[in-house]
Protein backbone atom coordinates (compact mmCIF):
# COMPACT_ATOMS: atom_id res chain seq x y z
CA UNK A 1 0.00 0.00 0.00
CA UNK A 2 1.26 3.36 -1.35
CA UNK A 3 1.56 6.62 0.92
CA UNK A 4 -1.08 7.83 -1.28
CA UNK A 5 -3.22 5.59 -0.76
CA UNK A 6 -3.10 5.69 2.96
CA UNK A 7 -3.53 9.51 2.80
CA UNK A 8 -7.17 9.10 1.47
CA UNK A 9 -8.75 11.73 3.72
CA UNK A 10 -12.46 10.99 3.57
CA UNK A 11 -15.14 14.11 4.00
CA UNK A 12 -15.40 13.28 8.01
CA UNK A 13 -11.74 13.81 8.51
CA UNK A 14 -10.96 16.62 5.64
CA UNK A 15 -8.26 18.95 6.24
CA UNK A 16 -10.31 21.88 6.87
CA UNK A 17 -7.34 24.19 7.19
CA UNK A 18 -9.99 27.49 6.45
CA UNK A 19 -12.56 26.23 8.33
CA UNK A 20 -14.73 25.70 6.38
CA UNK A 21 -17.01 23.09 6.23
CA UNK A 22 -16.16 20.31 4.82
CA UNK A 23 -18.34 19.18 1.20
CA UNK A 24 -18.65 15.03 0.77
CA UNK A 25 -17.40 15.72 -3.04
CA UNK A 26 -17.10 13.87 -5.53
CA UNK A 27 -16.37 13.92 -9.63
CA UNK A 28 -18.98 16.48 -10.74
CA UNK A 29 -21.20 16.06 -13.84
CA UNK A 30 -20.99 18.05 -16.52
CA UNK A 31 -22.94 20.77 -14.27
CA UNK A 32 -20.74 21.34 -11.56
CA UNK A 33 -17.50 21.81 -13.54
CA UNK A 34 -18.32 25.61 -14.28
CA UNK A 35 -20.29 27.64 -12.04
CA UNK A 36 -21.71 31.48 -13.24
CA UNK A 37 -20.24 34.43 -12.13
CA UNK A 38 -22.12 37.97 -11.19
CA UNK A 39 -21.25 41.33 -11.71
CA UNK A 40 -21.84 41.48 -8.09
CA UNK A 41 -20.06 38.96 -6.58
CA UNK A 42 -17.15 40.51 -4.21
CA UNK A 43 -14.05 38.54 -4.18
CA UNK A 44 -15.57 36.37 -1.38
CA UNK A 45 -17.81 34.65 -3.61
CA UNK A 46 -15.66 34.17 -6.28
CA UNK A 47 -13.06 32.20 -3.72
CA UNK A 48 -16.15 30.44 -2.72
CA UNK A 49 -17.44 29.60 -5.84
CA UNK A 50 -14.58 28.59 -7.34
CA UNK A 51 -14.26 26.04 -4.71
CA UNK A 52 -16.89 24.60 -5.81
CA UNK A 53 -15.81 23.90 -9.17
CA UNK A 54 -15.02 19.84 -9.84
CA UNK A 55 -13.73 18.62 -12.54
CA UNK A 56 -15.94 16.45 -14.83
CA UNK A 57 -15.02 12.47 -15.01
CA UNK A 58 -13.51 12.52 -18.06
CA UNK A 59 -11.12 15.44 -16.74
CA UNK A 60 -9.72 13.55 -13.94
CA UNK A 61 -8.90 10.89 -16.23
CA UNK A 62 -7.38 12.91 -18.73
CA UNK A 63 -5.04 14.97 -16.03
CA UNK A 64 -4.08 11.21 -14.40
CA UNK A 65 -2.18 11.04 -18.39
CA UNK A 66 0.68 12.93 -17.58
CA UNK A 67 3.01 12.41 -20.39
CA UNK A 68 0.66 12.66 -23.88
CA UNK A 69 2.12 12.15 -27.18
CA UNK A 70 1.98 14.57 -30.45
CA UNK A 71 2.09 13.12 -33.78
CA UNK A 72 2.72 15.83 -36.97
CA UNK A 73 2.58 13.85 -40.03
CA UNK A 74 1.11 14.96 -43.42
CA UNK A 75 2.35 16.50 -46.82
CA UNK A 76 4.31 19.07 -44.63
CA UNK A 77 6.69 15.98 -43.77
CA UNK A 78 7.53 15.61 -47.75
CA UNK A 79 7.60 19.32 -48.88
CA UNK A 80 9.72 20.35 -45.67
CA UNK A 81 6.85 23.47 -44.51
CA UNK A 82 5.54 23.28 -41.39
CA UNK A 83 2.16 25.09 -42.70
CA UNK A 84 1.11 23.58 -45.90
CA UNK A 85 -0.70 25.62 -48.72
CA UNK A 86 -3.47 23.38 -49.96
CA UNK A 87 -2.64 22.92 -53.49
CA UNK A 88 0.15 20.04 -52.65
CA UNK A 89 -0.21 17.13 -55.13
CA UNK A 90 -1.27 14.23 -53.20
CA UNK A 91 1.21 11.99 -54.67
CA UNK A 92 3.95 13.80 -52.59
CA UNK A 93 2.64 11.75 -49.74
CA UNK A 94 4.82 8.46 -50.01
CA UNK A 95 5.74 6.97 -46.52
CA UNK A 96 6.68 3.85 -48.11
CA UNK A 97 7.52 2.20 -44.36
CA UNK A 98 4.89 3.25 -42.78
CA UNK A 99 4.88 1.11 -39.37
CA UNK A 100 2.76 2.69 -36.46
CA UNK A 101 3.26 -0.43 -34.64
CA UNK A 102 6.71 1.05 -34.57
CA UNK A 103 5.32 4.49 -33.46
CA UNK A 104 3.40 2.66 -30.64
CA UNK A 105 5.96 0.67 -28.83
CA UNK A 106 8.53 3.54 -28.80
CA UNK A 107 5.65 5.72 -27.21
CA UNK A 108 4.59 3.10 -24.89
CA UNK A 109 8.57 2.54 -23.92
CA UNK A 110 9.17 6.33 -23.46
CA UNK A 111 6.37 6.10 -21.08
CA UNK A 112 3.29 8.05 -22.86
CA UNK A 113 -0.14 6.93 -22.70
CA UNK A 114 -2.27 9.00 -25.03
CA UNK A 115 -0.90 9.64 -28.90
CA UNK A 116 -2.84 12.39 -30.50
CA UNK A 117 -2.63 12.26 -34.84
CA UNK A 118 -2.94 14.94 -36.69
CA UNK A 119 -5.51 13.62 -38.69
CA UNK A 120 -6.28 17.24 -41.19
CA UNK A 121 -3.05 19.82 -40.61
CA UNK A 122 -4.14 23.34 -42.06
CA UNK A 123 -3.18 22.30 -45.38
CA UNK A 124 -6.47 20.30 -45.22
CA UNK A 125 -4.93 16.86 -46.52
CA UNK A 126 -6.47 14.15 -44.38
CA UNK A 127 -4.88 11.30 -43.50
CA UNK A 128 -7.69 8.67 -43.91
CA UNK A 129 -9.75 8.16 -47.65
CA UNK A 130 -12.34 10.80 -47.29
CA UNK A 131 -15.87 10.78 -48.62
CA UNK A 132 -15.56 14.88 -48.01
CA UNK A 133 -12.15 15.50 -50.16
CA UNK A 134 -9.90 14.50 -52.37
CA UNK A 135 -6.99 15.91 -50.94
CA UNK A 136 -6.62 12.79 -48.89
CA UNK A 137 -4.26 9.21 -48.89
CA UNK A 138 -7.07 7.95 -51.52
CA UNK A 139 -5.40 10.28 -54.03
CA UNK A 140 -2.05 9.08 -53.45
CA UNK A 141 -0.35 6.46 -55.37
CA UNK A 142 1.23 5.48 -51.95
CA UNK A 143 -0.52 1.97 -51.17
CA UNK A 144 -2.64 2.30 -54.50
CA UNK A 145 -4.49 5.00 -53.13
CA UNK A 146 -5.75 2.32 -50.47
CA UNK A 147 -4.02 3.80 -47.83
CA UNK A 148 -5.09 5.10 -44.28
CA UNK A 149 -3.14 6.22 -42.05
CA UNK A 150 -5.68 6.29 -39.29
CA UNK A 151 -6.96 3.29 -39.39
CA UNK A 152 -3.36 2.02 -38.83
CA UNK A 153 -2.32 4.40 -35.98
CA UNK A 154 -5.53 3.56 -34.21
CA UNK A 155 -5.03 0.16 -34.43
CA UNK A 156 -1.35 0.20 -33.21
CA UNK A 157 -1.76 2.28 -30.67
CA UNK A 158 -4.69 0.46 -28.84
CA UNK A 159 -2.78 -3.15 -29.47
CA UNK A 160 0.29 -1.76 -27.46
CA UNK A 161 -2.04 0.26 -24.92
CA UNK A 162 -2.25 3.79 -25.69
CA UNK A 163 -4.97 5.83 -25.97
CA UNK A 164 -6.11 7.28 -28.92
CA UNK A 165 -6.75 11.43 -30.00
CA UNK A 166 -7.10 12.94 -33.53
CA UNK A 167 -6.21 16.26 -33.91
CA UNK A 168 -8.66 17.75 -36.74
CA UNK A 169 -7.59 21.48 -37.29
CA UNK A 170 -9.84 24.09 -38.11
CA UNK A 171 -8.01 25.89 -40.34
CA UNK A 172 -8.54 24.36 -44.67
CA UNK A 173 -6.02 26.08 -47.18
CA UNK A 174 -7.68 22.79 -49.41
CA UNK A 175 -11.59 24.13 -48.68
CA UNK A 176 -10.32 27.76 -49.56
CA UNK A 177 -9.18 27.14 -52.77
CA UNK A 178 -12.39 25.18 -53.54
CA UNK A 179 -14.65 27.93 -52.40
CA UNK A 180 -15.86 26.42 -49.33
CA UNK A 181 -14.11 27.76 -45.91
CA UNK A 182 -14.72 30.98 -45.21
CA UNK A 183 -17.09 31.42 -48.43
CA UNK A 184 -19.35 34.15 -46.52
CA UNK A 185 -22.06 30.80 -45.70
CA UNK A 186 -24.63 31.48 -43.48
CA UNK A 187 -25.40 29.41 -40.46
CA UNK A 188 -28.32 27.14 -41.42
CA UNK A 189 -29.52 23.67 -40.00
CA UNK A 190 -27.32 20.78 -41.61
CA UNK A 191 -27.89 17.03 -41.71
CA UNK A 192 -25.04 15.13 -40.18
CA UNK A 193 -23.58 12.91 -41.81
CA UNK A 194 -24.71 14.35 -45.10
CA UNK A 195 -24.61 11.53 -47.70
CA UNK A 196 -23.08 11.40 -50.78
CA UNK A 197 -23.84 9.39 -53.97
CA UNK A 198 -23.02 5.59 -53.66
CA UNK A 199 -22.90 6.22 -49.92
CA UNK A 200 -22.82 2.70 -48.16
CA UNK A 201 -23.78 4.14 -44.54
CA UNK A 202 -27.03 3.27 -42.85
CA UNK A 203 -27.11 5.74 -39.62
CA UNK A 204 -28.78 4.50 -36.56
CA UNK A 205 -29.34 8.65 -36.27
CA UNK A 206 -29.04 12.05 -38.23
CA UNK A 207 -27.93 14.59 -36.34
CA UNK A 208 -29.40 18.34 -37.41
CA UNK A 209 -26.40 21.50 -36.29
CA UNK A 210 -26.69 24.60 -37.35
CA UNK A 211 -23.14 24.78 -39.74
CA UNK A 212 -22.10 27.33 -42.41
CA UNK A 213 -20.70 25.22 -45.44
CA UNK A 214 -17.26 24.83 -44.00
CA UNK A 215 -18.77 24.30 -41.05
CA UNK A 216 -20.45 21.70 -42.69
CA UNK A 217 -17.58 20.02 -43.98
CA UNK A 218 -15.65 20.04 -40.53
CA UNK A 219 -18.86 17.73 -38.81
CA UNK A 220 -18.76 15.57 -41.44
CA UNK A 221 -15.11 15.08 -40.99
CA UNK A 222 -15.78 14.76 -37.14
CA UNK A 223 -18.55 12.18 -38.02
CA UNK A 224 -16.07 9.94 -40.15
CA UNK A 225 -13.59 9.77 -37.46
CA UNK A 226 -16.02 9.32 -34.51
CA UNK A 227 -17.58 6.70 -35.53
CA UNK A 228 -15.41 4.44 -38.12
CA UNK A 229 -12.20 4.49 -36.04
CA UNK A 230 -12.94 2.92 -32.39
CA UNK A 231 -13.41 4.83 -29.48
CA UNK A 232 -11.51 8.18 -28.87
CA UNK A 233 -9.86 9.69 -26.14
CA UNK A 234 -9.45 12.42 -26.78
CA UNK A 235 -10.87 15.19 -29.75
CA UNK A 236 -7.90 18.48 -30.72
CA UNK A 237 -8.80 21.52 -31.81
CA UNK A 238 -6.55 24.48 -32.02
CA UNK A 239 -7.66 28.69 -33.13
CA UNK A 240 -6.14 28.57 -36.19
CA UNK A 241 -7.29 30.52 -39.23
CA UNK A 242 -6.24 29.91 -42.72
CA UNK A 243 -3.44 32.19 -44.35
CA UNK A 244 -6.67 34.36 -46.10
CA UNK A 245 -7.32 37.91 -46.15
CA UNK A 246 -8.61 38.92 -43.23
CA UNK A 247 -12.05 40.17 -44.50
CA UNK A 248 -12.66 36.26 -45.54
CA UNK A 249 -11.85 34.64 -41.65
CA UNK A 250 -14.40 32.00 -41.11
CA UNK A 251 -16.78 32.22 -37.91
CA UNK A 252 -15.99 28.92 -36.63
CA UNK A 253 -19.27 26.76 -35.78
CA UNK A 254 -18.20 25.57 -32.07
CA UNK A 255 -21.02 24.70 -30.49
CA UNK A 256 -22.43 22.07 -32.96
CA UNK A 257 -18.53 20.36 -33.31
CA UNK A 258 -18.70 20.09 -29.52
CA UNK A 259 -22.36 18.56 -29.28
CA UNK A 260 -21.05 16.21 -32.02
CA UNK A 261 -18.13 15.08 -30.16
CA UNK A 262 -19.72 15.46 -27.05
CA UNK A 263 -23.11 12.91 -28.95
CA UNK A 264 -20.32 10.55 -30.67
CA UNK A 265 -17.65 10.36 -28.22
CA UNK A 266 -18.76 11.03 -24.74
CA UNK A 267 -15.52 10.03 -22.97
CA UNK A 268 -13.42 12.06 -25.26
CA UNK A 269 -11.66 15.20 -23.84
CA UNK A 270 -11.86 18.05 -25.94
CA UNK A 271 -8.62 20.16 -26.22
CA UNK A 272 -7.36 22.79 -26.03
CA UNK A 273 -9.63 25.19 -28.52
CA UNK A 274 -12.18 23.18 -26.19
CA UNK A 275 -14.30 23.00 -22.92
CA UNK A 276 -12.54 20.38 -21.33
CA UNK A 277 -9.15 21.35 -21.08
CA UNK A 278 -6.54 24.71 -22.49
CA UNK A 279 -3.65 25.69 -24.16
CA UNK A 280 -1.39 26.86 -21.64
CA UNK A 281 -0.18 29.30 -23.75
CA UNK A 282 3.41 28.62 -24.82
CA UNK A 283 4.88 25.84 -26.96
CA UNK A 284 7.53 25.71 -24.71
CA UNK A 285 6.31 22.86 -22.33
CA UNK A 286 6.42 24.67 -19.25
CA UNK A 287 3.33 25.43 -17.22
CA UNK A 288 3.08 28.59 -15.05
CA UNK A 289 4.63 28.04 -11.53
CA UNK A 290 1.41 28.00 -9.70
CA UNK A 291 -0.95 26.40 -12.11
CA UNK A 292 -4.71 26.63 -11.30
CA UNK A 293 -7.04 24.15 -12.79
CA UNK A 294 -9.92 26.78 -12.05
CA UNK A 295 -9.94 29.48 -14.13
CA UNK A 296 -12.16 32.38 -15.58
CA UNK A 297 -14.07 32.05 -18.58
CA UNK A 298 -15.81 33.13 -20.95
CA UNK A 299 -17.82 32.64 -24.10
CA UNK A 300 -17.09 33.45 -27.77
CA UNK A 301 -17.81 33.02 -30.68
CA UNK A 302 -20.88 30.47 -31.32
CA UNK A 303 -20.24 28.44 -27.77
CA UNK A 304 -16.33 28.89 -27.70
CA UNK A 305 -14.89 27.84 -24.67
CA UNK A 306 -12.05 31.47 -24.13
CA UNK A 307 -9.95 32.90 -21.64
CA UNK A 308 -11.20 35.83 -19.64
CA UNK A 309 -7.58 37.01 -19.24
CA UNK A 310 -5.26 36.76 -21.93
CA UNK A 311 -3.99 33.04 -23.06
CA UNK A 312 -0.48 34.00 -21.75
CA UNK A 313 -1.16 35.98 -18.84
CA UNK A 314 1.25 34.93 -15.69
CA UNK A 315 -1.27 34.58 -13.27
CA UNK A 316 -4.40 32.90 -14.00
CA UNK A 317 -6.34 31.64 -11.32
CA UNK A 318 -5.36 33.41 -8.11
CA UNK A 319 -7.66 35.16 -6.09
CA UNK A 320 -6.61 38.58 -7.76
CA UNK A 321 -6.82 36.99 -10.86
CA UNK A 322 -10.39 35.95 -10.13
CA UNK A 323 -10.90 39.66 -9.17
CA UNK A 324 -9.16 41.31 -12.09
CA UNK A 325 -11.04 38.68 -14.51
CA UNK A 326 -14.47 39.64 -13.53
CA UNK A 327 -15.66 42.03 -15.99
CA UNK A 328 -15.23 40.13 -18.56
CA UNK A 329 -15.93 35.84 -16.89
CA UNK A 330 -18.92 34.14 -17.56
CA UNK A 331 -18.13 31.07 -15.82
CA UNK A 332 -15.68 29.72 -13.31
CA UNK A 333 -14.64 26.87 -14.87
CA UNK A 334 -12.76 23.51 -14.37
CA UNK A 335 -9.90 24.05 -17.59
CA UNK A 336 -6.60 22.45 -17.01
CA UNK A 337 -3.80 23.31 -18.70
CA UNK A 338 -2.29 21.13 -21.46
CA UNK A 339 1.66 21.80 -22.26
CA UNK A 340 2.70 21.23 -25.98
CA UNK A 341 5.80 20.87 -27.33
CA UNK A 342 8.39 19.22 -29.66
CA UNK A 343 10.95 17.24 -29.22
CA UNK A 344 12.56 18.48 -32.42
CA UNK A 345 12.74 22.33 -33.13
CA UNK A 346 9.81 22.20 -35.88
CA UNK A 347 6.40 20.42 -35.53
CA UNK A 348 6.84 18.42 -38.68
CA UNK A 349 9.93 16.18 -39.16
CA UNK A 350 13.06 17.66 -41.08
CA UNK A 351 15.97 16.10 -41.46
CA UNK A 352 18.50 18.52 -40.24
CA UNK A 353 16.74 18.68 -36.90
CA UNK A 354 17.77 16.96 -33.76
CA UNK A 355 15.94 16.12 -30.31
CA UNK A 356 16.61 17.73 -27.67
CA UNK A 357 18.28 16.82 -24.88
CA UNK A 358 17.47 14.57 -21.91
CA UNK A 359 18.24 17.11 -19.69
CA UNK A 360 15.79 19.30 -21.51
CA UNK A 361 12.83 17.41 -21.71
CA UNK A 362 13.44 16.83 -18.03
CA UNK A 363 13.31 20.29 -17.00
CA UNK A 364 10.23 20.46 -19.07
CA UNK A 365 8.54 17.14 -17.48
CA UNK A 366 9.29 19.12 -14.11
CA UNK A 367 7.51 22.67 -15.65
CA UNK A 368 4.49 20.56 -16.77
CA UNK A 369 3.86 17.43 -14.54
CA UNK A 370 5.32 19.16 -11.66
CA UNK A 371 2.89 22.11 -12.21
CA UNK A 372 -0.34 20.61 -12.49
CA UNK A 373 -0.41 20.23 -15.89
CA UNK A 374 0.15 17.43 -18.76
CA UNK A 375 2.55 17.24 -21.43
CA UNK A 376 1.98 16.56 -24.64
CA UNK A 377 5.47 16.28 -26.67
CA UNK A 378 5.24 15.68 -30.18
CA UNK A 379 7.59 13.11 -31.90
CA UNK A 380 6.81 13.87 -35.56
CA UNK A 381 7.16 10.77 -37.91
CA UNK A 382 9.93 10.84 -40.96
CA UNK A 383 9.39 10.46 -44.21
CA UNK A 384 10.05 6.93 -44.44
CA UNK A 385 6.83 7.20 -42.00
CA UNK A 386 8.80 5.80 -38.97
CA UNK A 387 9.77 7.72 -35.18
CA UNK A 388 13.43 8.44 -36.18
CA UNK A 389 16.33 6.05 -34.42
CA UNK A 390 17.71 9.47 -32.91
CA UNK A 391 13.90 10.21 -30.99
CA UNK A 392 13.41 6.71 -30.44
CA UNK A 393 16.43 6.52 -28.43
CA UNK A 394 15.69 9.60 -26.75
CA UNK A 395 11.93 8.73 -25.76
CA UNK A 396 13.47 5.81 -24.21
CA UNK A 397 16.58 8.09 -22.34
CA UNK A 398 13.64 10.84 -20.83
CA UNK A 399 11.80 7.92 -19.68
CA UNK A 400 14.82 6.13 -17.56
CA UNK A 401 15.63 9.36 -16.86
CA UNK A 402 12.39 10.25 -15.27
CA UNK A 403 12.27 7.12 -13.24
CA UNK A 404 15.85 7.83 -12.01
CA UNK A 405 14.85 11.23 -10.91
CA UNK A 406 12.12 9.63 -9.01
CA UNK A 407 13.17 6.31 -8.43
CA UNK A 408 11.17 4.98 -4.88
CA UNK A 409 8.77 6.60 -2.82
CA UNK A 410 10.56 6.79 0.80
CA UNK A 411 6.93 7.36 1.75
CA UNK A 412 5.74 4.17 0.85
CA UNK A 413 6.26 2.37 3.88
CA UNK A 414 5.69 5.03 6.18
CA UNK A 415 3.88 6.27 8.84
CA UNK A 416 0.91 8.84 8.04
CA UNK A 417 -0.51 10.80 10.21
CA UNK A 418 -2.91 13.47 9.35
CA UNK A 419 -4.53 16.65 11.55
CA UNK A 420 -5.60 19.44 11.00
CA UNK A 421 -4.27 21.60 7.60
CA UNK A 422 -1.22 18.81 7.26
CA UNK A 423 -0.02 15.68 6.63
CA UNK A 424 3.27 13.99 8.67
CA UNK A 425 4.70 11.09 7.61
CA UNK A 426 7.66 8.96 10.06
CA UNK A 427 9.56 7.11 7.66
CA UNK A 428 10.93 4.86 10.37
CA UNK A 429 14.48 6.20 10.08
CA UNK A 430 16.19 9.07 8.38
CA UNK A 431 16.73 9.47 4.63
CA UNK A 432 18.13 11.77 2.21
CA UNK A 433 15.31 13.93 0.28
CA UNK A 434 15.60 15.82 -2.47
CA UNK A 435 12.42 15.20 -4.34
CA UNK A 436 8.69 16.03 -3.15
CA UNK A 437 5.60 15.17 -4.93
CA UNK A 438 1.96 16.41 -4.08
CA UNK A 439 -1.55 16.12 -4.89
CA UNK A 440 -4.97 16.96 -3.82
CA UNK A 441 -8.15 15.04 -4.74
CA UNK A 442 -9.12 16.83 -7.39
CA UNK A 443 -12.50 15.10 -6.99
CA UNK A 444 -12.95 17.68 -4.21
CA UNK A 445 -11.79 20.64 -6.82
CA UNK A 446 -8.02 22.37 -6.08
CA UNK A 447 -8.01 24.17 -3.08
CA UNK A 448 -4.22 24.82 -2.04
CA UNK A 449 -3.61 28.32 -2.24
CA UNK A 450 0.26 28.23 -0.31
CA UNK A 451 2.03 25.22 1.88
CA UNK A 452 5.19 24.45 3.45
CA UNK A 453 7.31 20.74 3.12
CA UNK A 454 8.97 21.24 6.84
CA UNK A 455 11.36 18.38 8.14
CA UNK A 456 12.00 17.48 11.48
CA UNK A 457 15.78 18.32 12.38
CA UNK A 458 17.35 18.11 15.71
CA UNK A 459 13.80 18.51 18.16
CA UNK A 460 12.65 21.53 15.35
CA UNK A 461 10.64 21.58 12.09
CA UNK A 462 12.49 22.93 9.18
CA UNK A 463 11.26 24.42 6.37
CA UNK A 464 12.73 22.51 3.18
CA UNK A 465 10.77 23.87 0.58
CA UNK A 466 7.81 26.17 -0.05
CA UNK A 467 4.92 26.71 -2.98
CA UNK A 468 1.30 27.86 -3.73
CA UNK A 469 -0.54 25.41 -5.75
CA UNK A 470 -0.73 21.81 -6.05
CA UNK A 471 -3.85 20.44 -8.09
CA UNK A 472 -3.43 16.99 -9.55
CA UNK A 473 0.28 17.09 -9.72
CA UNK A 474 3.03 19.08 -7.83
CA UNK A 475 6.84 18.13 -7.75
CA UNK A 476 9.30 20.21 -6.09
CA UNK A 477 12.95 19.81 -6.37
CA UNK A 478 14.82 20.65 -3.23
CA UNK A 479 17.92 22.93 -3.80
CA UNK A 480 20.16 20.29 -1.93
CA UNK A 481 19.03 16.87 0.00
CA UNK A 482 17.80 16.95 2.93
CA UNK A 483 17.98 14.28 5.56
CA UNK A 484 15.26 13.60 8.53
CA UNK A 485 13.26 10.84 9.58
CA UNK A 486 9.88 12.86 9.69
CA UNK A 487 8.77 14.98 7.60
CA UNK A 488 5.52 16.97 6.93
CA UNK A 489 3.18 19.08 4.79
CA UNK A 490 2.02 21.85 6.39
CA UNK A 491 -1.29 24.05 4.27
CA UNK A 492 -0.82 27.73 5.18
CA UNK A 493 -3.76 28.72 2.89
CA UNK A 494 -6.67 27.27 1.05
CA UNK A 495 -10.04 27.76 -0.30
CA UNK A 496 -11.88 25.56 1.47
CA UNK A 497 -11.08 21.73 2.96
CA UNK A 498 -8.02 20.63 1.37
CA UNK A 499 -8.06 16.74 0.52
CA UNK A 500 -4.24 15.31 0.31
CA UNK A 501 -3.97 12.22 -1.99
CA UNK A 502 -0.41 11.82 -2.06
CA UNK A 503 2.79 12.98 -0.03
CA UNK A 504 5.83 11.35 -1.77
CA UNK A 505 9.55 11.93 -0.80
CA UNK A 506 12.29 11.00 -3.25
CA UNK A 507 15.77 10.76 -3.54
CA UNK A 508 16.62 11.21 -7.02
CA UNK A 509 19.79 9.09 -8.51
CA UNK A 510 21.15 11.27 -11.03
């Protein structure tokens, strides 16, 4: 039995470090993840409301991921762009050794357990046959035009374990040229999926959204993938906008691709142009340094899920944050932060490109797992259609590496004893510590606002390290190591009754 485990602190026996009472919580429903704000609410009731946010089931699953996997791969891979133009020939795409069982057991041994594909780049060339386009695999002489990529990836990755996203992207160069996105469309009621002629499908059930014609063509897109492919875990969006003048920018139809996803694929989270979960707001990997899983909200653009501060503000979920937000929230909402990256300097693979380091993508596991967020690194495929040897090797490096920095819970076998705003735990004799990882039970919302890690030298308590937040996952690294026998987390502040799910002390061997 785990530390963690034996720091369950049920809703009798809460850490009710504010006093306040203590709420039996649990995951919400989708109701309970975002709660309305008023223009009258003092900054009372926005602490109070926003704990009272939970996240929804599928959000504690998806923030239990941790390390999340990126895969670019697409014409860009063959004509060396990293933003395609729409008018690529099709036979460029030629990945003649295409193995995604290869892609799935180097993810799996680096340690990931989600893979994300980008199923339609902004170029618009999809990476399954189509019935919507023909700037697809189907009009590729790779595999006599009988290839699919997705079908493949989704395959692999659920026979070695993974879970499985699509990343579907917004932007079309392709439906530009052909007069379709941002064509000036209005928003009228669409049948979904529209059929074409020789269509083979038989729906159980039509779906009527309102859609412009792009639009349109997007929840058709959504409907292929949702429902030919297996189940997915998660659904990508991003903001983009096609490389058009700016007069032509299409209104993007949010609401109806979310009730489609939402219909088709009720597990799936959606990211990070999404309800479920954001952008942090970098592509560097690195979370803010107190990351809050509740943040203001509010609504744009036909249902759009938006930030009520800026996307990159420092500071966005503290209680002046909350304050300085308020003009402009809607909702405060459950939205955790998702940190993207690549392990190469461009999304899409080019050849004179290397990984980065191990000691880089460890500094940027401890800025995203060890903020309360999850990373998602992409590892774009070559154009052989294979994880290079070089990334292979170094998915497998960050993961030893990671399990070397935390090697064994010292905690493990302790002794816990909890009271009032803290947590002690006797490890039965003194060890060296220079690794601490926290988390609350989110199922109770994030409530942390400031602690102390103290450790009990000669008769006093020490303080050995100090933050704000926790959330789902908090790692702190300890300037030097430390060595006591008992050690303890002490809550200075909170939001209302703080539930601890794991205390873990580590003594890294790097």
């Amino acid at each position: 039995m785990t530390v963690s485990r034996r720091l369950f602190v049920t809703a009798a026996t809460a850490l009710a470090v504010t006093g306040i009472p203590t709420m039996a919580a649990a995951a919400s429903d989708d109701r309970s993840y975002r709660i309305p704000v008023s223009p009258d609410d003092t900054e009372a009731d926005l602490v109070r409301k926003a704990s009272q946010v939970r996240p929804t089931a599928r959000q504690i699953a998806w923030q239990s991921l941790e390390r999340t996997a990126f895969l670019h791969f697409g014409v860009n891979t063959f004509t060396g762009l990293e933003w395609g133009t729409g008018d690529e020939d099709p036979d460029v795409f030629q990945p003649a050794g295409l193995d995604t069982d290869q892609w799935a057991a180097a993810l799996k041994d680096g340690g990931f357990t989600l893979a994300i594909l980008t199923v339609k780049h902004h170029d618009g060339f999809v990476l399954y046959p189509s019935r919507y386009t023909n700037h697809s695999v189907a009009s590729s002489s790779w595999r006599d035009g009988r290839g699919d990529v997705l079908r493949s990836f989704a395959d692999s990755m659920r026979r070695h374990g993974l879970k499985v996203g699509v990343y579907i992207s917004p932007a079309d160069e392709n439906q530009y040229l052909h007069g379709v996105y941002a064509n000036g469309s209005a928003r009228t009621p669409r049948t979904i999926p529209t059929l074409v002629a020789d269509d083979d499908r038989t729906p159980d059930r039509f779906h009527t959204l309102d859609a412009t014609d792009y639009g349109a063509h997007m929840l058709n897109t959504l409907y292929e993938v949702l429902t030919e492919y297996g189940p997915v875990d998660e659904v990508w969006f991003d903001g983009a906008q096609g490389h058009i003048p700016p007069e032509k920018v299409e209104s993007y139809d949010w609401d109806s691709w979310y009730a489609l996803v939402r219909t088709l694929a009720p597990d799936a989270a959606i990211a990070v142009t999404g309800p479920d979960l954001r952008w942090v707001g970098n592509e560097s990997g690195i979370a803010r340094e107190d990351e809050w899983s509740v943040v203001p909200v509010k609504e744009n653009q036909y249902g759009r899920t938006d930030w009520a501060l800026s996307y990159d503000t420092p500071d966005e979920g503290s209680r002046a944050a909350l304050v300085k937000a308020q003009p402009a929230t809607d909702y405060l909402q459950w939205w955790p932060a998702e940190c993207d990256v690549s392990i190469r300097d461009g999304w899409f693979y080019h050849a004179d490109q290397q990984p980065k380091s191990v000691d880089y993508l460890t500094e940027i596991f401890f800025g995203s797992v060890g903020r309360n967020a999850v990373l998602l690194l992409n590892v774009p495929p070559d154009t052989e259609g294979l994880l290079h040897g070089t990334d292979v090797v170094r998915l497998r490096e960050f993961r030893e590496r990671i399990e070397r920095e935390l090697p064994r819970d010292l905690a493990a076998r302790g002794r816990t004893m909890s009271a009032p705003g803290r947590v002690t735990v006797d490890l039965g004799t003194e060890h060296e510590v220079d690794r601490v990882r926290l988390a609350e039970d989110i199922r109770h919302g994030q409530q942390v606002e400031s602690f102390v890690v103290e450790a009990l030298r000669d008769g006093t308590w020490t303080e050995a390290t100090a933050a704000g937040t926790i959330g789902a996952s908090r790692i702190l690294l300890l300037p030097a190591p430390v060595r006591a026998r008992r050690w303890r987390l002490r809550v200075t502040r909170a939001r209302s009754a703080v539930h601890i799910k794991e205390f873990g002390l580590y003594r890294s061997e790097v």
